[in-house]
C-alpha atoms as a PDB file:
ATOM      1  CA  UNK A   1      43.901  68.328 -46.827  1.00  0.00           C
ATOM      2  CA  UNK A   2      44.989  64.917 -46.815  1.00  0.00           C
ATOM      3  CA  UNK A   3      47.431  65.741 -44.329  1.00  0.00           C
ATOM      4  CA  UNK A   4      44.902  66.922 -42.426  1.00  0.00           C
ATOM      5  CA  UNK A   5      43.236  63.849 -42.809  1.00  0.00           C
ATOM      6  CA  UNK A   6      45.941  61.615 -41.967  1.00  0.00           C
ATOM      7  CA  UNK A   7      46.912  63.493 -38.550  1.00  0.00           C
ATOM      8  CA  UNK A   8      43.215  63.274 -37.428  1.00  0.00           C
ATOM      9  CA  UNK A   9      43.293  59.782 -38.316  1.00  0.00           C
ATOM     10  CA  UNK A  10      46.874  58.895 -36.090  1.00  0.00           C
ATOM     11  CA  UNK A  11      45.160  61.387 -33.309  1.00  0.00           C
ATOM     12  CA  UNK A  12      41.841  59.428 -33.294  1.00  0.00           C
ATOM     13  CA  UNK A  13      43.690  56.193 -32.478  1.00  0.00           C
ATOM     14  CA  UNK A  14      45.899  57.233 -30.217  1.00  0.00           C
ATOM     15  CA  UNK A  15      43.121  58.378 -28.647  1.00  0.00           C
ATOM     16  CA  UNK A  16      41.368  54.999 -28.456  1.00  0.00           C
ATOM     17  CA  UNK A  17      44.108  53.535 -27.766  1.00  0.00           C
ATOM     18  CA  UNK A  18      45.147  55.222 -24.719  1.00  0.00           C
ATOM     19  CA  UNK A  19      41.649  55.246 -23.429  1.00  0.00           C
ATOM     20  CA  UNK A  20      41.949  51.491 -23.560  1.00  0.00           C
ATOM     21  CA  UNK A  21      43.967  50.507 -20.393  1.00  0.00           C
ATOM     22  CA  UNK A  22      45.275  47.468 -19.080  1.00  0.00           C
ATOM     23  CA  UNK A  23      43.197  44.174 -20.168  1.00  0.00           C
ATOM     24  CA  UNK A  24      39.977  43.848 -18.524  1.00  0.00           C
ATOM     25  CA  UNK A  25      40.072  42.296 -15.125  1.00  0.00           C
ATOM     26  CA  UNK A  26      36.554  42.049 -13.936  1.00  0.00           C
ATOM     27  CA  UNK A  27      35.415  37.980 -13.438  1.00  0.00           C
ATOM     28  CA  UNK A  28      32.617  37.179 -16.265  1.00  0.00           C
ATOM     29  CA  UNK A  29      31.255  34.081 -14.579  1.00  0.00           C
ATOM     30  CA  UNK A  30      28.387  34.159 -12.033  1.00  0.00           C
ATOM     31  CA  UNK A  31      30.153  34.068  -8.232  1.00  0.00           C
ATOM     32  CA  UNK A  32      27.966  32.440  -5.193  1.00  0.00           C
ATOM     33  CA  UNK A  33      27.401  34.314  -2.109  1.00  0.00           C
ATOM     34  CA  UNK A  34      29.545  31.303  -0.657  1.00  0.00           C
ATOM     35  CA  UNK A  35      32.780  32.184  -2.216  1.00  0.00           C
ATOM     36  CA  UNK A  36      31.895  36.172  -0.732  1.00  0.00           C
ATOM     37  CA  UNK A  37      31.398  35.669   2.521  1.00  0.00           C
ATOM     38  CA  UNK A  38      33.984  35.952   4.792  1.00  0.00           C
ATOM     39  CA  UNK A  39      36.285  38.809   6.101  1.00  0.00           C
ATOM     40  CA  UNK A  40      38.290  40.881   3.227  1.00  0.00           C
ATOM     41  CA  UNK A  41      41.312  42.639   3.822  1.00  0.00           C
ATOM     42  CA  UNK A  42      43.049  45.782   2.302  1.00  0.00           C
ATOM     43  CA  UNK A  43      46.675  44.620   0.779  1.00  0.00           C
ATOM     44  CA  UNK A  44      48.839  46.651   1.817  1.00  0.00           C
ATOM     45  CA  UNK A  45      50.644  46.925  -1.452  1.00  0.00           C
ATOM     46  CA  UNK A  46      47.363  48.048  -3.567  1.00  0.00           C
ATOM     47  CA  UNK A  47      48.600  50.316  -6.608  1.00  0.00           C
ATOM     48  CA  UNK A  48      46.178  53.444  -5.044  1.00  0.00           C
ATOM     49  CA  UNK A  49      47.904  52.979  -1.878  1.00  0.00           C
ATOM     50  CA  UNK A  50      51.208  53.977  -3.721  1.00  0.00           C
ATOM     51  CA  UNK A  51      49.920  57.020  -5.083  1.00  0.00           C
ATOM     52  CA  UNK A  52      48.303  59.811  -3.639  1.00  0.00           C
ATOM     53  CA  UNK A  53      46.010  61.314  -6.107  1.00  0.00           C
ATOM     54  CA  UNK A  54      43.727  63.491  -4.249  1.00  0.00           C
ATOM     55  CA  UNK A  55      46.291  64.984  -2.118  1.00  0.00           C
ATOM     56  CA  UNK A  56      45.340  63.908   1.362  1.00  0.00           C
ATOM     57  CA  UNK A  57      48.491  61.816   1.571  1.00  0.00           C
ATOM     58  CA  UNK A  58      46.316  58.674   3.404  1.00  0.00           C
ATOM     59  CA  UNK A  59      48.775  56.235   5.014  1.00  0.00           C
ATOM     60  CA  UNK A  60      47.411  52.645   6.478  1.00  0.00           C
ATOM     61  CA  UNK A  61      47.319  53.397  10.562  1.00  0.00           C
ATOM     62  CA  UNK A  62      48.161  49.899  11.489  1.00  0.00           C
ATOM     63  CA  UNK A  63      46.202  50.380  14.696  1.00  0.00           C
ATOM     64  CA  UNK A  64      43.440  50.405  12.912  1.00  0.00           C
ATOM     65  CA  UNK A  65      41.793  47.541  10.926  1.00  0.00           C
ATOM     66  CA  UNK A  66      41.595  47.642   7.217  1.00  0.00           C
ATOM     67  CA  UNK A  67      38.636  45.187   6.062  1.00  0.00           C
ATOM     68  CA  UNK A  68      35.366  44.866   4.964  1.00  0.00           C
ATOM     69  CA  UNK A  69      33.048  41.579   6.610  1.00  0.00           C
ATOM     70  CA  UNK A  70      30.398  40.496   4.800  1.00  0.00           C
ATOM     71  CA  UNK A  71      27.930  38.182   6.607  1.00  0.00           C
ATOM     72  CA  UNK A  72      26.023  35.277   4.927  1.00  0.00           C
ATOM     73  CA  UNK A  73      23.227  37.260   6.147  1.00  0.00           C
ATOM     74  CA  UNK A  74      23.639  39.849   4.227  1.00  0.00           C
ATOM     75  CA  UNK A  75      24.824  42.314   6.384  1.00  0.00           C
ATOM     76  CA  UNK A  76      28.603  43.971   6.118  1.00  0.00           C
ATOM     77  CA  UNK A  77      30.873  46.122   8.569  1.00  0.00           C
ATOM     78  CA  UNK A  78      33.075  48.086   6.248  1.00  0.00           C
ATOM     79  CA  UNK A  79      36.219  49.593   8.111  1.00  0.00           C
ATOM     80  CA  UNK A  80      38.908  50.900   5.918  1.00  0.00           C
ATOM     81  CA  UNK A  81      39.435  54.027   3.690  1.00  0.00           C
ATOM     82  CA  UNK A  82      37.089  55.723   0.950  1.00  0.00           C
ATOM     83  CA  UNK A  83      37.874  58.937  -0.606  1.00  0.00           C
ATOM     84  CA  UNK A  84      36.376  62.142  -2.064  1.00  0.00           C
ATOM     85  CA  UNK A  85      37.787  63.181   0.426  1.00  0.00           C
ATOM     86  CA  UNK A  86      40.431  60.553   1.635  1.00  0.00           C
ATOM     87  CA  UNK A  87      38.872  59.213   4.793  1.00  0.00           C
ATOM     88  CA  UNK A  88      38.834  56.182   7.368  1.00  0.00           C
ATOM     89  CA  UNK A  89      35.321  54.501   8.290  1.00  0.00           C
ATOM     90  CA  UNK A  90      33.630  52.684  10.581  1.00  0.00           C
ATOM     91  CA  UNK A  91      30.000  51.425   9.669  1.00  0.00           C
ATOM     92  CA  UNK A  92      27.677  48.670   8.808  1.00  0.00           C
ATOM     93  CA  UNK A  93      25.046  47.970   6.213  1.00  0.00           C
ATOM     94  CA  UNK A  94      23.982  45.570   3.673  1.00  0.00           C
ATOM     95  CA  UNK A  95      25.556  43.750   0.837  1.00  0.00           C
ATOM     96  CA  UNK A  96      24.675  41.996  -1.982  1.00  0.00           C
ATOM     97  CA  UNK A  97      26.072  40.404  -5.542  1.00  0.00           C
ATOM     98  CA  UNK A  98      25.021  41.516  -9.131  1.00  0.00           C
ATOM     99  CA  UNK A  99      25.269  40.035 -11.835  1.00  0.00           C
ATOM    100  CA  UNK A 100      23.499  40.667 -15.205  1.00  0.00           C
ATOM    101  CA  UNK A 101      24.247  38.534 -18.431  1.00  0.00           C
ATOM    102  CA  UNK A 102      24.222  41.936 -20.663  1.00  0.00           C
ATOM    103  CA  UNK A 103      26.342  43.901 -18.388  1.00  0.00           C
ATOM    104  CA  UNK A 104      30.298  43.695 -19.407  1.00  0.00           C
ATOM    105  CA  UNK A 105      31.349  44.600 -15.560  1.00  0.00           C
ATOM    106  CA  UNK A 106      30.035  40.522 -14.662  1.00  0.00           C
ATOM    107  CA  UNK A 107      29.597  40.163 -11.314  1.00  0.00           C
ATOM    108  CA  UNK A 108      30.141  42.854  -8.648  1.00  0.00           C
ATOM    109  CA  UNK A 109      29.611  43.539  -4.639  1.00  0.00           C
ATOM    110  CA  UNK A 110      26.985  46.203  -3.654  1.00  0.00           C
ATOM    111  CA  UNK A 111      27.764  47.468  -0.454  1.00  0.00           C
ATOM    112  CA  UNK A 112      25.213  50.382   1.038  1.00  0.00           C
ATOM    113  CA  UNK A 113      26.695  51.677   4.113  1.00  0.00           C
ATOM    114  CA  UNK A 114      24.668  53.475   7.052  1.00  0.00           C
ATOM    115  CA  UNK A 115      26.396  56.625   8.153  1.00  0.00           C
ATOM    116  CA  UNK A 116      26.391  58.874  11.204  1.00  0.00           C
ATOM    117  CA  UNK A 117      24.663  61.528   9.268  1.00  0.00           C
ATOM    118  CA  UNK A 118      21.548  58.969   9.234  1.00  0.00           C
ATOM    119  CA  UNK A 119      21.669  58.760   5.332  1.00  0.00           C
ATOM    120  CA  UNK A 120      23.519  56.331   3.144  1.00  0.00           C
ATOM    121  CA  UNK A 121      26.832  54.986   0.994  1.00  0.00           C
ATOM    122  CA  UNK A 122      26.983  52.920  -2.252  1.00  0.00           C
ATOM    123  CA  UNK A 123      30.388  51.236  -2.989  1.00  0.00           C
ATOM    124  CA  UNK A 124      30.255  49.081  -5.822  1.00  0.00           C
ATOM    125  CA  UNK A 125      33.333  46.200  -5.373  1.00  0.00           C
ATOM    126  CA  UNK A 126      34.149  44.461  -8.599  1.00  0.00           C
ATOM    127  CA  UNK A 127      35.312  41.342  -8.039  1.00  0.00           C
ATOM    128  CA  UNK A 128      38.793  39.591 -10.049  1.00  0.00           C
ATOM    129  CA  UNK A 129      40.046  35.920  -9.876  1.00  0.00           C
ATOM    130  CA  UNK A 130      43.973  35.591 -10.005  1.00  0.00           C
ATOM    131  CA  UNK A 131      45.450  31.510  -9.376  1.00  0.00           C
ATOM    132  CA  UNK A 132      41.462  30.793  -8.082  1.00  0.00           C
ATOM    133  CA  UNK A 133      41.561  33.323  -5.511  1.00  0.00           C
ATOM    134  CA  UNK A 134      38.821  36.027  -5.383  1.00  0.00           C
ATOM    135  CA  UNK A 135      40.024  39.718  -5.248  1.00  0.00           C
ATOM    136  CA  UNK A 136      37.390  42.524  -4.414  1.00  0.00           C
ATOM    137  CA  UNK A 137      38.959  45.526  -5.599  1.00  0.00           C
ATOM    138  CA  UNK A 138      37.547  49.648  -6.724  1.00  0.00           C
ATOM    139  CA  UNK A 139      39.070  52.570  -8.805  1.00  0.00           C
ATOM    140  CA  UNK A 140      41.052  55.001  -6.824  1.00  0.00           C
ATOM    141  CA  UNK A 141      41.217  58.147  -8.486  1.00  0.00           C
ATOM    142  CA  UNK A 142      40.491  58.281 -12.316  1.00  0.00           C
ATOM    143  CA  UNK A 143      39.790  54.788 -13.554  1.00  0.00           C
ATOM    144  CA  UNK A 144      41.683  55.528 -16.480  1.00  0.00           C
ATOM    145  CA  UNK A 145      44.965  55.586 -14.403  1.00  0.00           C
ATOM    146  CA  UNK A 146      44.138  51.647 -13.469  1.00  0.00           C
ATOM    147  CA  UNK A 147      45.069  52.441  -9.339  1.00  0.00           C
ATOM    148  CA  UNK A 148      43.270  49.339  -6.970  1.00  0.00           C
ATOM    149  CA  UNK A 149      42.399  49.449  -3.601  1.00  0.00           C
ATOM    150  CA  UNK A 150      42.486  45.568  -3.514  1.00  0.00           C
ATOM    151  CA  UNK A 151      40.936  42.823  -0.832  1.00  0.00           C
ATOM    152  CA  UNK A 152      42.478  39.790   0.118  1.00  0.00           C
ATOM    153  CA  UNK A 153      39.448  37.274   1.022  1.00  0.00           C
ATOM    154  CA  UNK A 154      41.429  35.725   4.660  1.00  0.00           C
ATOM    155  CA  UNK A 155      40.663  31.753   4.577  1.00  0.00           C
ATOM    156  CA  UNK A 156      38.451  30.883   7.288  1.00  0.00           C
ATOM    157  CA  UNK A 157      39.352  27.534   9.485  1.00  0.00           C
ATOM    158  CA  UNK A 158      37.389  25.309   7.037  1.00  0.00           C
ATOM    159  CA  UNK A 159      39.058  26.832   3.981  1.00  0.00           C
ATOM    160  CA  UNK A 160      42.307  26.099   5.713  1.00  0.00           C
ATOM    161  CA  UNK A 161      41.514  22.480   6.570  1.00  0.00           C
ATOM    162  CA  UNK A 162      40.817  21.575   2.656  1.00  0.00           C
ATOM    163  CA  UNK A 163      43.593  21.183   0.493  1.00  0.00           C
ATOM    164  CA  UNK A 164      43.094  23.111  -2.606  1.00  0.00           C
ATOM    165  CA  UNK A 165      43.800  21.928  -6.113  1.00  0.00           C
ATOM    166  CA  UNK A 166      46.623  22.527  -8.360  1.00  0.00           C
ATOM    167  CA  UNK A 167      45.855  25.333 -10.968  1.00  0.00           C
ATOM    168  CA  UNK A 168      45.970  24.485 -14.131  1.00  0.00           C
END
């Protein structure tokens, strides 16, 4: 019995454990629409790009632009890959940021995307801070494998024109 005991014990935690993941990676701080507006694009070297979990095998067609715009208006153009299944898109909607106190994800981008069938798509784009640069990024696959399809925010003229400050 205690044997018994003692494996379901080890089994239980290795459990948790593995369950666990990498750190946490979502931003806890309230972001402004400010520091979201602007044109995002895919990097190329996102982990879910590397894999192919779903089968379809979906390489970047370079001929084909891989970002998501989202206007201080509130509208968005989203034009880059979703999956389930594995697909490129082309199509505008709204946007919006959340952010609830109680809520562990922090703050996060709601996209809702109009598409040609006349209904609608939710993306939810949590948002990360590495060396004070925003990253949008999403789960590819099974969120317990920890693959990112990643956005780069691209520095628009005025962003360009201020020096930034050393990190600390």
């Amino acid at each position: 019995m205690k044997i018994f005991v003692k494996v379901t014990f080890l089994m239980l935690i290795s459990l948790v454990i593995a369950s666990c993941g990498i750190p946490e990676k979502r931003i806890k701080r309230i972001v402004g629409e400010h520091e979201i507006v602007g044109i995002w694009e895919l990097d190329p070297s996102s982990s879910a790009l590397a894999e192919d979990h779903d089968g379809d095998n979906y390489a970047i067609d370079s001929s084909k632009p891989h970002s998501i715009v989202l206007n201080a208006d509130g509208t968005c153009r989203y034009r880059s890959v979703l999956q389930m299944p594995t697909r490129y898109i082309d199509a505008t909607g709204i946007w919006a940021i959340e952010f609830q106190a109680d809520d562990p994800k922090g703050s996060e981008v709601r996209i809702e995307l109009n598409t040609i069938t006349g209904g609608t798509q939710m993306i939810t784009m949590e948002i990360k801070e590495e060396s004070g640069d925003l990253i949008l990024w999403n789960f590819w696959s099974d969120p317990d494998l920890w693959n990112l399809l990643e956005y780069n925010k691209k520095p628009n003229k005025a962003e360009m024109a201020t020096p930034r400050k050393p990190s600390d």
